[in-house]
PDB file of N, CA and C in Angstrom:
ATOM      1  N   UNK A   1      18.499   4.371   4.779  1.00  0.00           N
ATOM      2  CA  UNK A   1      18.519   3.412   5.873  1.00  0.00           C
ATOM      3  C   UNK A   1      17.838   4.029   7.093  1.00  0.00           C
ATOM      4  N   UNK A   2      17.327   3.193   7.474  1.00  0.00           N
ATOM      5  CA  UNK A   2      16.727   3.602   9.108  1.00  0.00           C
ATOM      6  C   UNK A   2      17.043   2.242  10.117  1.00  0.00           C
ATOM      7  N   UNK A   3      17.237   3.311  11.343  1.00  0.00           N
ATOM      8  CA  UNK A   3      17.452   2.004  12.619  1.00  0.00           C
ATOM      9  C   UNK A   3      15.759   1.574  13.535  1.00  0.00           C
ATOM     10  N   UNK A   4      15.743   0.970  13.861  1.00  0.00           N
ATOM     11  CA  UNK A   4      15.095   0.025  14.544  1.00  0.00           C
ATOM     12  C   UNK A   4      15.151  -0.778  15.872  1.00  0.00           C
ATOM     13  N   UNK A   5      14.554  -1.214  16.770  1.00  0.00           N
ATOM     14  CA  UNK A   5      15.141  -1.784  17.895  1.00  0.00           C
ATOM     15  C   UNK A   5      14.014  -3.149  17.746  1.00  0.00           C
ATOM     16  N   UNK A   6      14.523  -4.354  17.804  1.00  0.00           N
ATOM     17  CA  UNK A   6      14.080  -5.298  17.552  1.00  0.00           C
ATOM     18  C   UNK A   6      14.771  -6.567  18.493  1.00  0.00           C
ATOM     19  N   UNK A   7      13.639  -6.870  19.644  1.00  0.00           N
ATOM     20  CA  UNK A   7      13.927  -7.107  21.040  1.00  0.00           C
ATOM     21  C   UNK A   7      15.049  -6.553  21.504  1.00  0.00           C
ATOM     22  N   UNK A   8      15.494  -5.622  21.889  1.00  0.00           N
ATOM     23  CA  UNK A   8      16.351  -4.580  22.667  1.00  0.00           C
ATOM     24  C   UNK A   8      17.341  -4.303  21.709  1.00  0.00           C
ATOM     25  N   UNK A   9      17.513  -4.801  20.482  1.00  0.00           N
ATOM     26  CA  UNK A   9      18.848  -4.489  19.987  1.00  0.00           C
ATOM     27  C   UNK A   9      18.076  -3.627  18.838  1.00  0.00           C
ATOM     28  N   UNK A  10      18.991  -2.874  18.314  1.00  0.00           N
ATOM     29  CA  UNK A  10      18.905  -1.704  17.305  1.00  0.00           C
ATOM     30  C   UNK A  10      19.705  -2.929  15.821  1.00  0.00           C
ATOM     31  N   UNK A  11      18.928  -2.683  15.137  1.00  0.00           N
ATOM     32  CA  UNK A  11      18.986  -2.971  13.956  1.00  0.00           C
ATOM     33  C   UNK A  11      18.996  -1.870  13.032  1.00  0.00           C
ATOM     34  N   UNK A  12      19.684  -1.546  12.212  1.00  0.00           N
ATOM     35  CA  UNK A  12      19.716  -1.304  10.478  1.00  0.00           C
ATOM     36  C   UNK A  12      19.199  -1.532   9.502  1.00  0.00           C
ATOM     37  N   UNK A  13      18.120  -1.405   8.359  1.00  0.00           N
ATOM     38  CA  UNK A  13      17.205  -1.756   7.881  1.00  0.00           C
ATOM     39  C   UNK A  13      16.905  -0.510   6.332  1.00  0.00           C
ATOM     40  N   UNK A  14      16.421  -1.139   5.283  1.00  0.00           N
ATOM     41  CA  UNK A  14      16.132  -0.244   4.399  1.00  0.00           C
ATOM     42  C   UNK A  14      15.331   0.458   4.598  1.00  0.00           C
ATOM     43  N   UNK A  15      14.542   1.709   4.085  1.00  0.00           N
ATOM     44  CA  UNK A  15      13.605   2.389   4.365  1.00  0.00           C
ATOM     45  C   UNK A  15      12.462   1.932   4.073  1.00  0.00           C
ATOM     46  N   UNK A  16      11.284   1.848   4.130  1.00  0.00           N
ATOM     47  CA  UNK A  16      10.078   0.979   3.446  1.00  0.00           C
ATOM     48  C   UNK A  16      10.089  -0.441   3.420  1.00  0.00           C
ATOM     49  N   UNK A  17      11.047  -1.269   4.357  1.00  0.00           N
ATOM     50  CA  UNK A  17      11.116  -2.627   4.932  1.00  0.00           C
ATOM     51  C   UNK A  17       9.442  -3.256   5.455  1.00  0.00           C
ATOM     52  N   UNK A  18       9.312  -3.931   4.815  1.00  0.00           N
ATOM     53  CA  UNK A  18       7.738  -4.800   5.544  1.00  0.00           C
ATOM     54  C   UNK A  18       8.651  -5.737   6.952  1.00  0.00           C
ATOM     55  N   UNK A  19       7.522  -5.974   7.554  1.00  0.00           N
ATOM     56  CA  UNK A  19       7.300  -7.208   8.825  1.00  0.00           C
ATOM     57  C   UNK A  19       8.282  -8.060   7.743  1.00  0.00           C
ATOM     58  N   UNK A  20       7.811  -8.807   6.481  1.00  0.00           N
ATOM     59  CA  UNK A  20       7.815  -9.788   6.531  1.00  0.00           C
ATOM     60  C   UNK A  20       9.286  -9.707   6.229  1.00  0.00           C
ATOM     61  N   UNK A  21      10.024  -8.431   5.565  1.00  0.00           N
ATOM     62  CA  UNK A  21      11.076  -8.180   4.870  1.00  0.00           C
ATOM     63  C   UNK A  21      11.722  -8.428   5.613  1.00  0.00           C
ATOM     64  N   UNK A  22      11.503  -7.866   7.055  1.00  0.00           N
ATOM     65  CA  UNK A  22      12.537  -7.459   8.161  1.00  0.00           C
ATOM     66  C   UNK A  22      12.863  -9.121   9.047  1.00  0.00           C
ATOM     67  N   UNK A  23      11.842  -9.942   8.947  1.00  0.00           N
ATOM     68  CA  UNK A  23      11.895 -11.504   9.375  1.00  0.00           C
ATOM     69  C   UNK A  23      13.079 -12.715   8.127  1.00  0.00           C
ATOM     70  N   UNK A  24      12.908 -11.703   6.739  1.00  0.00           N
ATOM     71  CA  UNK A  24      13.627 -12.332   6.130  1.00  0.00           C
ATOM     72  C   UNK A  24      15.423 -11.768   6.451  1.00  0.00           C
ATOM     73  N   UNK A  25      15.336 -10.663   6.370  1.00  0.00           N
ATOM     74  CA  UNK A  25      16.875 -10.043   6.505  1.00  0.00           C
ATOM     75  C   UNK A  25      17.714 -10.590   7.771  1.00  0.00           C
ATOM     76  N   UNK A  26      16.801 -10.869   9.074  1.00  0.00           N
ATOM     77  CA  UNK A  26      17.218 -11.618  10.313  1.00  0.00           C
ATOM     78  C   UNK A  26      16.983 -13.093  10.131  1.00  0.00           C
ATOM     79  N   UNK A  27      16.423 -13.676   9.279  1.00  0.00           N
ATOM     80  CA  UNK A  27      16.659 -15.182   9.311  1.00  0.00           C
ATOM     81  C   UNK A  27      15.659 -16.022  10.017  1.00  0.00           C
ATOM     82  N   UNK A  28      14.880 -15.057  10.286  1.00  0.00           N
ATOM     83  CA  UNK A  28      14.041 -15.332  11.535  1.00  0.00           C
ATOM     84  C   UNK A  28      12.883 -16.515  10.485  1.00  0.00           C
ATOM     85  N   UNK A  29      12.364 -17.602  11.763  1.00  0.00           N
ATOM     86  CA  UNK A  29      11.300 -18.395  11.175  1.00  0.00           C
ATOM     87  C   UNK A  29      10.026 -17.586  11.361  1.00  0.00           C
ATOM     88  N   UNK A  30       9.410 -18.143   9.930  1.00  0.00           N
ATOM     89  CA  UNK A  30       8.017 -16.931  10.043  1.00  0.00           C
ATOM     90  C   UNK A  30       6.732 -17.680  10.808  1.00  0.00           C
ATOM     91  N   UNK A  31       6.844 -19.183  10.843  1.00  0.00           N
ATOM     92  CA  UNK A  31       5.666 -19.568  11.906  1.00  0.00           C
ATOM     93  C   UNK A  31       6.231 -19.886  13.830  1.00  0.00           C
ATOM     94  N   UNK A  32       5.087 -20.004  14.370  1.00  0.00           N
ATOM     95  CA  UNK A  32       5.271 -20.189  15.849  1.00  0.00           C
ATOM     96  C   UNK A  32       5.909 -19.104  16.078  1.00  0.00           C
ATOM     97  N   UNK A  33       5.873 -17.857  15.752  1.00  0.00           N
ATOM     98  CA  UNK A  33       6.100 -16.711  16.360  1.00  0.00           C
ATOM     99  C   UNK A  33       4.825 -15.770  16.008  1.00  0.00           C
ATOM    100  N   UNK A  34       4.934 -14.411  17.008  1.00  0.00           N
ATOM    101  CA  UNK A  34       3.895 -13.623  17.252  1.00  0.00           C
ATOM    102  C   UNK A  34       5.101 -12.163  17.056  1.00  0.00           C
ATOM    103  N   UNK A  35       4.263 -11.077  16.514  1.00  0.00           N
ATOM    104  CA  UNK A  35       5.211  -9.742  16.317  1.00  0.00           C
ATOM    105  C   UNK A  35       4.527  -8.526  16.598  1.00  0.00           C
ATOM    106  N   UNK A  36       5.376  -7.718  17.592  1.00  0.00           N
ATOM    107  CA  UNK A  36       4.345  -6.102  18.185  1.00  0.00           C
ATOM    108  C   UNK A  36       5.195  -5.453  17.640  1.00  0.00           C
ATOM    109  N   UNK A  37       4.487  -4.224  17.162  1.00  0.00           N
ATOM    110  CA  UNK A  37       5.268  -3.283  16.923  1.00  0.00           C
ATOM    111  C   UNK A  37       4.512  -2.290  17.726  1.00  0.00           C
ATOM    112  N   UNK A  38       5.454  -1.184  18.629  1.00  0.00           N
ATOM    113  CA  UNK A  38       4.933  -0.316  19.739  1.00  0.00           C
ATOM    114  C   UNK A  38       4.334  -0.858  20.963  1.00  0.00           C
ATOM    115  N   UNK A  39       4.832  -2.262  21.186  1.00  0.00           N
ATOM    116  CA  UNK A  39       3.681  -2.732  21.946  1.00  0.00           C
ATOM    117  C   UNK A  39       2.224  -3.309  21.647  1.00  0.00           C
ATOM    118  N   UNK A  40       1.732  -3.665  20.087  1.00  0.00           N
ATOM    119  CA  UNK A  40       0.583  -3.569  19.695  1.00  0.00           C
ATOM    120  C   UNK A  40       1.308  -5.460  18.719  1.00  0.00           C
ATOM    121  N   UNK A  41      -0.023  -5.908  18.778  1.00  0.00           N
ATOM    122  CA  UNK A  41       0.360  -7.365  18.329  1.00  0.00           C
ATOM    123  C   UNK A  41      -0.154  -7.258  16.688  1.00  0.00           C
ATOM    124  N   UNK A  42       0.583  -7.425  15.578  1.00  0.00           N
ATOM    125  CA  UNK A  42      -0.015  -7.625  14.289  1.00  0.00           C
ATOM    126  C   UNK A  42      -0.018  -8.763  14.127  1.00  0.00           C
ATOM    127  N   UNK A  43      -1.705  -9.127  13.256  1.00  0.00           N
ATOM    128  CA  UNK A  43      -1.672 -10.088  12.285  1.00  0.00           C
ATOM    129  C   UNK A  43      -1.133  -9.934  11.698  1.00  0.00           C
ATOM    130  N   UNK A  44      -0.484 -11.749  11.498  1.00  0.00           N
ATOM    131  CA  UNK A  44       0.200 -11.907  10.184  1.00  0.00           C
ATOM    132  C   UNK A  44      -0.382 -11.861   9.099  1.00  0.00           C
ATOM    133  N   UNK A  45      -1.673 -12.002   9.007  1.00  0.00           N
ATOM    134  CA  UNK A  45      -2.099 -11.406   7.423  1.00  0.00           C
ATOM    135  C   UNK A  45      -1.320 -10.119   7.249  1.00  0.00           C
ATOM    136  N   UNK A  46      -1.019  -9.236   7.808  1.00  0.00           N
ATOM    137  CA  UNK A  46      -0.759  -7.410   7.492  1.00  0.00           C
ATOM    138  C   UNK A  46       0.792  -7.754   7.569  1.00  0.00           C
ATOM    139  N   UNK A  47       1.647  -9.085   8.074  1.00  0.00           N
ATOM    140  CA  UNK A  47       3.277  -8.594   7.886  1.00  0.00           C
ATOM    141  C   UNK A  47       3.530  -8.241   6.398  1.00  0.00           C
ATOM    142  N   UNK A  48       3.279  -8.442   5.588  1.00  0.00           N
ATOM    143  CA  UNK A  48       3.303  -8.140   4.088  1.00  0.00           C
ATOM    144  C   UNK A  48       3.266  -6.774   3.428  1.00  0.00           C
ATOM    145  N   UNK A  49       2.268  -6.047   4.776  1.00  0.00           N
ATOM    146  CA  UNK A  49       1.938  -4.859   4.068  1.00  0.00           C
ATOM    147  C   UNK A  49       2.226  -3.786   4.948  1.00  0.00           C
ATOM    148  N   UNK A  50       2.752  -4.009   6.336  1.00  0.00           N
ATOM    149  CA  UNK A  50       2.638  -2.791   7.153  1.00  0.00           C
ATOM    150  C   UNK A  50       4.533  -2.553   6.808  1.00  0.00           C
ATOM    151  N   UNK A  51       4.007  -1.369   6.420  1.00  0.00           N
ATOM    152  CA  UNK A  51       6.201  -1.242   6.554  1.00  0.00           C
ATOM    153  C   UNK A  51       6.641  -0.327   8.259  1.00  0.00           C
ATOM    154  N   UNK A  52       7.851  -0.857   7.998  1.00  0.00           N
ATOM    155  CA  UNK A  52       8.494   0.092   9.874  1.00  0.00           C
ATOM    156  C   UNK A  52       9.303   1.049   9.052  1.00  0.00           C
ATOM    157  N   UNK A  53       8.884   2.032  10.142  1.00  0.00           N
ATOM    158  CA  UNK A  53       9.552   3.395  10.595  1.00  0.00           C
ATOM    159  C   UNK A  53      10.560   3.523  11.588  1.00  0.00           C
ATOM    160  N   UNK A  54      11.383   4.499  11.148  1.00  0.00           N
ATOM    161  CA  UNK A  54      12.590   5.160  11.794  1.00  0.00           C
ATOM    162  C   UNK A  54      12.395   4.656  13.616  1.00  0.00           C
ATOM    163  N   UNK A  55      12.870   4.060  14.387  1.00  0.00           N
ATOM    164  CA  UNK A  55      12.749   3.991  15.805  1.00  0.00           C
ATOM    165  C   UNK A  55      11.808   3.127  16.413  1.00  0.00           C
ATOM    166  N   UNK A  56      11.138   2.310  15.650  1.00  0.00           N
ATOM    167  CA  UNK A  56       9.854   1.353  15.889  1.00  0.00           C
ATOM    168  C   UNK A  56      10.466   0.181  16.710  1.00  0.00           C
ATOM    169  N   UNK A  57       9.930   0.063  17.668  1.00  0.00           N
ATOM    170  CA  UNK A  57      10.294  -1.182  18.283  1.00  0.00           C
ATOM    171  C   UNK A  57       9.699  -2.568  18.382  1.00  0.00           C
ATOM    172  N   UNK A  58      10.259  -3.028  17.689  1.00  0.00           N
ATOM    173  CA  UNK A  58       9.470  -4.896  17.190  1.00  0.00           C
ATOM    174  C   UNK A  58       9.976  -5.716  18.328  1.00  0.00           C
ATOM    175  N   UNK A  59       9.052  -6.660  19.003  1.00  0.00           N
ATOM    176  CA  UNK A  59       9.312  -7.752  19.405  1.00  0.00           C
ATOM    177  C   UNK A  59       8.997  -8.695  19.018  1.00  0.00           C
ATOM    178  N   UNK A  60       9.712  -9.501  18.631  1.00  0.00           N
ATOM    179  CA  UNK A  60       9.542 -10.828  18.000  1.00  0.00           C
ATOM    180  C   UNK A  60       8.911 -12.247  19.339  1.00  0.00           C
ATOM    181  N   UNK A  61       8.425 -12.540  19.286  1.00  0.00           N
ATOM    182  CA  UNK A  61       8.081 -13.892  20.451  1.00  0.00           C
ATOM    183  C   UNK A  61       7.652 -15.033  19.753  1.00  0.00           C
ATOM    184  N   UNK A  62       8.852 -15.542  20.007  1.00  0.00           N
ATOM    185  CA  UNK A  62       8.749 -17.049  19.649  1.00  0.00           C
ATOM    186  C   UNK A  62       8.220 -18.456  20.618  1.00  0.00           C
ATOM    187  N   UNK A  63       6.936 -19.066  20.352  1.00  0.00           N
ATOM    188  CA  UNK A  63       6.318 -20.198  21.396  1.00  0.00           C
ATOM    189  C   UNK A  63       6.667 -21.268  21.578  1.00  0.00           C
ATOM    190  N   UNK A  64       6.728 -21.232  22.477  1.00  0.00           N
ATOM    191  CA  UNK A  64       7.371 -22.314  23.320  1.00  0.00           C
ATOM    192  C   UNK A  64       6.116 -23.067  24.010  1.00  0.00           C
ATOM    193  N   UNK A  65       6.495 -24.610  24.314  1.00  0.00           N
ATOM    194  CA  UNK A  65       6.548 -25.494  24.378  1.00  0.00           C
ATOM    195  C   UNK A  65       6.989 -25.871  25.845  1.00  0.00           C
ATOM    196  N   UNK A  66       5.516 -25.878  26.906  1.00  0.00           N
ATOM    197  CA  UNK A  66       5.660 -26.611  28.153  1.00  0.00           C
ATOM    198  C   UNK A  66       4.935 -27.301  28.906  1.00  0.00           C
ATOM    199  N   UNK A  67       5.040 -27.785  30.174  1.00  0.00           N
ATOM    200  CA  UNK A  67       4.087 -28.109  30.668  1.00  0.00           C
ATOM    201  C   UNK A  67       4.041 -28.143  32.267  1.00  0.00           C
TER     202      UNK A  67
END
């Protein structure tokens, strides 16, 4: 297991977890959102393939809708 901080909170997570793994284990919807890890924005083509490491910090941002 490794922890994670994923928008300010520390998460728990298997070792070798993908983007997309880590969107499924939180429930999270996989469109109308955008995901950084370190501060850096990935395509979603690569959530599939980039796995997280020990202390990585993901922000998830979900779009909204204004005017």
């Amino acid at each position: 297991m490794i922890n994670i901080w994923v928008n300010q909170q520390r998460v728990e997570i298997e070792k070798g977890f993908t983007i997309l793994q880590l969107l499924e284990h939180l429930k999270s919807p996989k469109v109308g959102i955008a995901i950084a890890i370190q501060n850096a924005i990935i395509s979603k083509n690569l959530w599939e393939s980039i796995t997280l490491s020990n202390d990585d910090t993901v922000l998830i941002i979900q779009a909204t809708q204004g005017g």
